[in-house]
Protein backbone atom coordinates (compact mmCIF):
# COMPACT_ATOMS: atom_id res chain seq x y z
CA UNK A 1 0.00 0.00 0.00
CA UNK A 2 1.35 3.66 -1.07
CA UNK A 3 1.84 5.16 2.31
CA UNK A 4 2.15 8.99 1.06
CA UNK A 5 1.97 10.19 -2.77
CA UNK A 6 4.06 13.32 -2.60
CA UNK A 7 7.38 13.67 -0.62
CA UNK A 8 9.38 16.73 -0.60
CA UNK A 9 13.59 16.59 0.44
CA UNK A 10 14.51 19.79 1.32
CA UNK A 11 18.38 20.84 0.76
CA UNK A 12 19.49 24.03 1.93
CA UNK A 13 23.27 24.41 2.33
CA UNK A 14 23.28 20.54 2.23
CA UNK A 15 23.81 17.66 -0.18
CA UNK A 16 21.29 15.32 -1.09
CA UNK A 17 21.66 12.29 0.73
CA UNK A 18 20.94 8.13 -0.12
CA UNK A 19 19.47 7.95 3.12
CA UNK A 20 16.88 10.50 2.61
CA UNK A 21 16.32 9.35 -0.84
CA UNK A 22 15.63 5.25 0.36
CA UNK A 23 13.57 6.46 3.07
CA UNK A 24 11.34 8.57 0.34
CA UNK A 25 11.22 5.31 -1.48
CA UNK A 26 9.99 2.99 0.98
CA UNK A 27 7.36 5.07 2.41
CA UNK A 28 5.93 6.97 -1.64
CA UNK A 29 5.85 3.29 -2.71
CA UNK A 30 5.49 2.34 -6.42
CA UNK A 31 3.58 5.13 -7.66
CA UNK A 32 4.16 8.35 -6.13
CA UNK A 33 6.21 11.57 -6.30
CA UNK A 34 9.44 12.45 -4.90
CA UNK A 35 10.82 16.30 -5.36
CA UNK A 36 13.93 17.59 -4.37
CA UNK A 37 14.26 20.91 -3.65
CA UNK A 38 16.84 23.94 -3.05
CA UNK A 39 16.28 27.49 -1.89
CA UNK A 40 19.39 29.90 -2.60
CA UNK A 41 19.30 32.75 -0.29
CA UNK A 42 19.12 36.10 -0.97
CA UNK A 43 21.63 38.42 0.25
CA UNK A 44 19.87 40.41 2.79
CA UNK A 45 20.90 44.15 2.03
CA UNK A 46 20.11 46.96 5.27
CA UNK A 47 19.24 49.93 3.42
CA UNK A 48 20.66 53.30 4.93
CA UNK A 49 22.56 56.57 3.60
CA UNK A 50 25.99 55.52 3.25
CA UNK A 51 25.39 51.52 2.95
CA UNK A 52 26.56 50.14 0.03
CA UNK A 53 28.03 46.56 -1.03
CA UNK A 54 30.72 46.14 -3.63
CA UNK A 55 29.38 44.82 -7.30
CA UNK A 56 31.72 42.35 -7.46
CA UNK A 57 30.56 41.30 -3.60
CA UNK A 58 27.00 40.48 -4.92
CA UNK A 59 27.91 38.63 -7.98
CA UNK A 60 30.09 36.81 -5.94
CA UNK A 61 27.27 35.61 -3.52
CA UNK A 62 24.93 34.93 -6.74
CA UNK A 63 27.58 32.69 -7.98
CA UNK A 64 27.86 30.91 -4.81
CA UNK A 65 24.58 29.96 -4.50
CA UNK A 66 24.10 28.96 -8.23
CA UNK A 67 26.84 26.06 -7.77
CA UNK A 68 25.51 25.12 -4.54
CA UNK A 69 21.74 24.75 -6.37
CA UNK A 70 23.88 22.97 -9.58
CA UNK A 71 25.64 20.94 -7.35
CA UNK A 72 22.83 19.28 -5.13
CA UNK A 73 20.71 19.18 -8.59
CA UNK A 74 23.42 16.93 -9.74
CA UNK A 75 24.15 14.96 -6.83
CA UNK A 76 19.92 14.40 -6.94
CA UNK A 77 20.31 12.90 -10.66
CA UNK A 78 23.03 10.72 -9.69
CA UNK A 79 21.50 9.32 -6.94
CA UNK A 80 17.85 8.67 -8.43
CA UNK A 81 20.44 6.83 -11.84
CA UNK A 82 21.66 4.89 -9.11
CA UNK A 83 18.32 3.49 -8.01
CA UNK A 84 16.51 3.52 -11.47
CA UNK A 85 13.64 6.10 -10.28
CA UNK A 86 12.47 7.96 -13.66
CA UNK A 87 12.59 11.94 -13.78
CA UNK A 88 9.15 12.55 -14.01
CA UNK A 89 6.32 15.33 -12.53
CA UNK A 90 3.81 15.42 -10.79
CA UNK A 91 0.73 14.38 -12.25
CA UNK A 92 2.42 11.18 -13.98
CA UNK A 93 2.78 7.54 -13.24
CA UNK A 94 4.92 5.36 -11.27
CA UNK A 95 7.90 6.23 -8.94
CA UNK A 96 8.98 9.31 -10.46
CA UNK A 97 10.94 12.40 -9.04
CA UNK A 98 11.58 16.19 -10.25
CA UNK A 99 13.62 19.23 -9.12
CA UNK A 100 12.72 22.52 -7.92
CA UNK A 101 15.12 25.40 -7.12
CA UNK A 102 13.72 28.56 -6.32
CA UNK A 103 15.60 31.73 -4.34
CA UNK A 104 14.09 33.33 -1.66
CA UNK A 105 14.87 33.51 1.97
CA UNK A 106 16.37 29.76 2.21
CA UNK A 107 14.88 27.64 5.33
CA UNK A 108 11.93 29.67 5.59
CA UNK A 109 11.22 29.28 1.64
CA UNK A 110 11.61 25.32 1.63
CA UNK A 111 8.98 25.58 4.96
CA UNK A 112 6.40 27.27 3.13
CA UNK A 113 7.14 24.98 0.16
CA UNK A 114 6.74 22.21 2.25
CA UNK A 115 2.90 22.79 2.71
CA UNK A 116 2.24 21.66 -0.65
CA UNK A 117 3.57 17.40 0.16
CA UNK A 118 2.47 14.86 2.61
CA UNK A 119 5.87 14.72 4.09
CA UNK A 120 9.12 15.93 4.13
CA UNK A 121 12.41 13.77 4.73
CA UNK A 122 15.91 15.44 6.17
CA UNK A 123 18.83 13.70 6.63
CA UNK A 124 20.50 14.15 9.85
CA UNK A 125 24.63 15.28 9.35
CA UNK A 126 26.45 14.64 11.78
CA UNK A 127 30.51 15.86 12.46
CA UNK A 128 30.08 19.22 10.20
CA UNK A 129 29.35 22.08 11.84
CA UNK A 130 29.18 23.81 8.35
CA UNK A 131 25.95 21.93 7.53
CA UNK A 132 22.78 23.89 9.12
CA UNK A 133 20.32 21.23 8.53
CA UNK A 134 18.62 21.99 11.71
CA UNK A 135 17.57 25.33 10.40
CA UNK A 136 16.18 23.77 7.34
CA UNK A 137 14.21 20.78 9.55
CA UNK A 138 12.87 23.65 12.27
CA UNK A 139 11.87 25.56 9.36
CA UNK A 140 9.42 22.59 8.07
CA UNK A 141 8.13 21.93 11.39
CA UNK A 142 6.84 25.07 12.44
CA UNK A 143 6.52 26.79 8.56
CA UNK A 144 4.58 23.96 6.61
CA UNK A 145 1.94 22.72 8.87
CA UNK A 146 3.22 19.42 7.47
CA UNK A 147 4.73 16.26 9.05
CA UNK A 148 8.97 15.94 8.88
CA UNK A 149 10.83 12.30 8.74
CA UNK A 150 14.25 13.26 9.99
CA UNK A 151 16.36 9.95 8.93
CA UNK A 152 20.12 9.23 10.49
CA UNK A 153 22.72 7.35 8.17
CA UNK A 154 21.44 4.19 7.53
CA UNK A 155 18.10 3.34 7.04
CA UNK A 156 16.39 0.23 7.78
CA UNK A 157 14.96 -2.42 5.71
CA UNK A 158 11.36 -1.50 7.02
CA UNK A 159 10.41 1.86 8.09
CA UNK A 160 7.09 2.00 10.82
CA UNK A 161 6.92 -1.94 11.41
CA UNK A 162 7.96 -1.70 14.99
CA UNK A 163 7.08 2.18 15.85
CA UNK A 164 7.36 3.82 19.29
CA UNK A 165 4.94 6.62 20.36
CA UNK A 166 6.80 8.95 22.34
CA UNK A 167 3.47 10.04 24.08
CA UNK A 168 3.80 13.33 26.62
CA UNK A 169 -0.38 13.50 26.00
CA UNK A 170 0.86 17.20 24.10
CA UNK A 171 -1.15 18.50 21.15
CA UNK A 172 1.94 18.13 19.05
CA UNK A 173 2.43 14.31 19.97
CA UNK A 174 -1.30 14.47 18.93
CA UNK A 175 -1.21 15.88 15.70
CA UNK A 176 1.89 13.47 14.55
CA UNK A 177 -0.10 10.34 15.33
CA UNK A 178 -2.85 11.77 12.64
CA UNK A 179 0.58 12.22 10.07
CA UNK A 180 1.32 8.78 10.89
CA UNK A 181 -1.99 6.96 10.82
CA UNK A 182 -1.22 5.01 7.67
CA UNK A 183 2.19 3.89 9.15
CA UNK A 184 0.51 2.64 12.29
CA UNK A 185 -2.09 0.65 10.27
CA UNK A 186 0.16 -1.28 7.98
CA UNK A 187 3.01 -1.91 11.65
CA UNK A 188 3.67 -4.71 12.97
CA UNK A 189 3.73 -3.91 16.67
CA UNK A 190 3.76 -0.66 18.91
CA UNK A 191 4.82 0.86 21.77
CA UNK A 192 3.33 3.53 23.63
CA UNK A 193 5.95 4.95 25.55
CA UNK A 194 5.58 7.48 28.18
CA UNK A 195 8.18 8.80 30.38
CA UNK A 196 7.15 9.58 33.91
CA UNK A 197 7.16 13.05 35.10
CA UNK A 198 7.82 13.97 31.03
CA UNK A 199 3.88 14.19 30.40
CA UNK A 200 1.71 17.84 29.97
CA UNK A 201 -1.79 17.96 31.01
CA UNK A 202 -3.98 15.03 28.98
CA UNK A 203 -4.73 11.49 28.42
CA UNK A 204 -2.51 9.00 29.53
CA UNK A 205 -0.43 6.08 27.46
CA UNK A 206 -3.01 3.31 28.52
CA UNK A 207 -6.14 5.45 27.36
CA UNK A 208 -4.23 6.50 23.95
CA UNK A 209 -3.68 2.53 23.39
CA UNK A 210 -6.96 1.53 23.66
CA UNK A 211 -8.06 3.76 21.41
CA UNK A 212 -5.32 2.34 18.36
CA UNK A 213 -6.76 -1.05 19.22
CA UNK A 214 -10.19 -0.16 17.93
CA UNK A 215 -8.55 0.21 14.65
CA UNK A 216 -6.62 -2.94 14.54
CA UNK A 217 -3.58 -2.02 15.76
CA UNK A 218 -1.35 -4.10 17.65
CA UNK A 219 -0.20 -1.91 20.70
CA UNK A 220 1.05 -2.24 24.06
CA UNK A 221 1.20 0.75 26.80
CA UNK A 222 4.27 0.91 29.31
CA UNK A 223 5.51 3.69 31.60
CA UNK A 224 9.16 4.41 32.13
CA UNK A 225 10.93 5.99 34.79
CA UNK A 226 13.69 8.80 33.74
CA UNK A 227 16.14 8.01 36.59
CA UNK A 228 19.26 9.92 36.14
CA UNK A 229 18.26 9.93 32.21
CA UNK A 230 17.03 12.52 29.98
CA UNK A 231 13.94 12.24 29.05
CA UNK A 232 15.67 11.99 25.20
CA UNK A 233 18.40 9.42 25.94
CA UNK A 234 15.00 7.18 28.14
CA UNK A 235 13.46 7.19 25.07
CA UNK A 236 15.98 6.38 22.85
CA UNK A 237 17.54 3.39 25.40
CA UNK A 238 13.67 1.77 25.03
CA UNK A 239 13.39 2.35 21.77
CA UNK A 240 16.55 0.71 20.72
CA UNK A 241 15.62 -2.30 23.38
CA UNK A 242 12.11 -2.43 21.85
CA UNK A 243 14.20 -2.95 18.01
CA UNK A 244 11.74 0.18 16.62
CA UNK A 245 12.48 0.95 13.39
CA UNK A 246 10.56 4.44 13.94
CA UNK A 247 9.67 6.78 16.72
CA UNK A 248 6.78 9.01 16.33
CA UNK A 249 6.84 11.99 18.78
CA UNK A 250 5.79 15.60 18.30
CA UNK A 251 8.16 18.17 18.23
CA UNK A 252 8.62 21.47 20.87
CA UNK A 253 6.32 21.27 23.01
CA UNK A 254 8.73 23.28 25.39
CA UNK A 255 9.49 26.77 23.17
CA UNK A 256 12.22 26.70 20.93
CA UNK A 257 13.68 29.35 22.90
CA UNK A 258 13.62 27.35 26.42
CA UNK A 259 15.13 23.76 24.31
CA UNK A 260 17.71 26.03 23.64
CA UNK A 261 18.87 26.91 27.12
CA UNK A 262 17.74 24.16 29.02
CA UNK A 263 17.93 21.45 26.65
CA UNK A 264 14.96 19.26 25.90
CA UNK A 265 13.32 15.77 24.46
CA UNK A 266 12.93 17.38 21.05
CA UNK A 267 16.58 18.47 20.74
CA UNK A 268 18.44 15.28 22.14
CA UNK A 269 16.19 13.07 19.65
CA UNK A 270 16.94 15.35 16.46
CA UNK A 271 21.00 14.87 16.98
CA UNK A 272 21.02 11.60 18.68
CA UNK A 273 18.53 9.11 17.35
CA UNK A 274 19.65 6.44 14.68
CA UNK A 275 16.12 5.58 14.24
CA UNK A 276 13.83 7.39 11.53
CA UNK A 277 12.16 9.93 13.48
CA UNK A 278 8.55 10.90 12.93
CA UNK A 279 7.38 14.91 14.11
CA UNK A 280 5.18 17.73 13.47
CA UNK A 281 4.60 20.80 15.86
């Protein structure tokens, strides 16, 4: 069964990845649409008397972002040669993919893009501080309105037969479980997994499960203490034990601004977990 018909990987200041590309595969099945897409920048100029910026400055910057654009268009060729997926648009046949490039203001342009597919997939880098892929994934998940696979590496041969619900009873946690109803429907098993003490005001684990079960769903509720643990690295430690193969959580339900200083769920998940990773805000 097709589990989503249009999927969007974003590239801003990145590469295009194999990982992103297989999982795009695996979950747009035989006949859907896969688009990459890059967002050169534009230079942002502060007017004033007396501001000006060298011609030669500006063309430089244009240049810049025109081989980064060239470059991740060709990397995204190779890669769908590799795999024998047909250059195709939208409206065709088949596994098929296309390219979009399109300048604007970067992140926030590939966000609003985003609102257009059922998902977006962004590959994690890790070791290159260079790479602002974070930007780019934030963007999506608080621009689009849209559900955002964030994959690691390697993906695995099945993505959403064993899935864990990181469930804090939040709105966001909430609204990814809707993204992901088709992947819970076709699973194999799944965990609801709430850490204790890491929970907002709502229904519990045990209520949420009973509820999947009415649609089929083979599910199983279990509570967690955090210990000396984050409540990131908890998750993670039973997901890993529980073999998932995806984790569905929402993303920022602390602000942005308070993950940042104090650290959170949302952040230690986004640069830790090997796992494909499920969220929406």
């Amino acid at each position: 069964m097709t589990l989503m018909k249009t999927i969007l990987l974003p590239f801003n200041n990145t590469q295009p990845t194999v990982a992103a590309l297989d999982a795009a595969c695996l979950l747009v099945g035989n006949d859907g649409y896969i688009e990459g897409a890059f967002c050169r920048q534009v230079l942002p100029i502060i007017a004033g008397e007396g501001i000006t910026l060298p011609g030669d400055y500006l063309a430089e910057f244009e240049e810049e972002g025109r081989q980064q654009a060239e470059a991740a268009r060709e990397t995204f060729r190779s890669l769908l040669a590799e795999r024998s997926i047909q250059e195709g648009n939208i409206t065709g046949s088949g596994l098929r993919a296309g390219w979009t490039e399109m300048v604007g203001s970067g992140p926030e342009g590939i966000g609003e893009y985003a609102r257009l597919f059922d998902l977006s997939v962004i590959s994690r880098v890790v070791g290159d501080p260079a790479v602002d892929w974070k930007t780019t994934a934030e963007a999506v998940l608080f621009d689009s309105g849209r559900p955002l696979l964030i994959v690691s590496n390697e993906i695995p041969a099945q993505v959403g037969s064993r899935i864990v619900v990181a469930w804090n009873a939040s709105t966001e946690t909430s609204r990814t479980l809707t993204a992901g109803a088709a992947l819970l429907q076709t699973s194999q098993e799944v965990l609801v997994l709430t850490v204790k003490g890491a929970t907002v005001a709502g229904p519990e684990g045990d209520r949420l499960a009973q509820h999947l079960k009415t649609s089929g769903i083979n599910v199983e509720s279990r509570v967690v203490e955090r210990g000396s643990r984050g409540v990131g690295e908890a998750i993670l430690e039973e997901a890993q034990q529980f073999q998932a193969d995806l984790i569905i959580k929402g993303a920022y339900t602390q602000s942005r601004l308070r993950q940042l200083i104090f650290g959170g769920a949302t952040s230690d998940l986004i640069n830790q977990a090997s796992q494909p990773m499920l969220m929406s805000h």
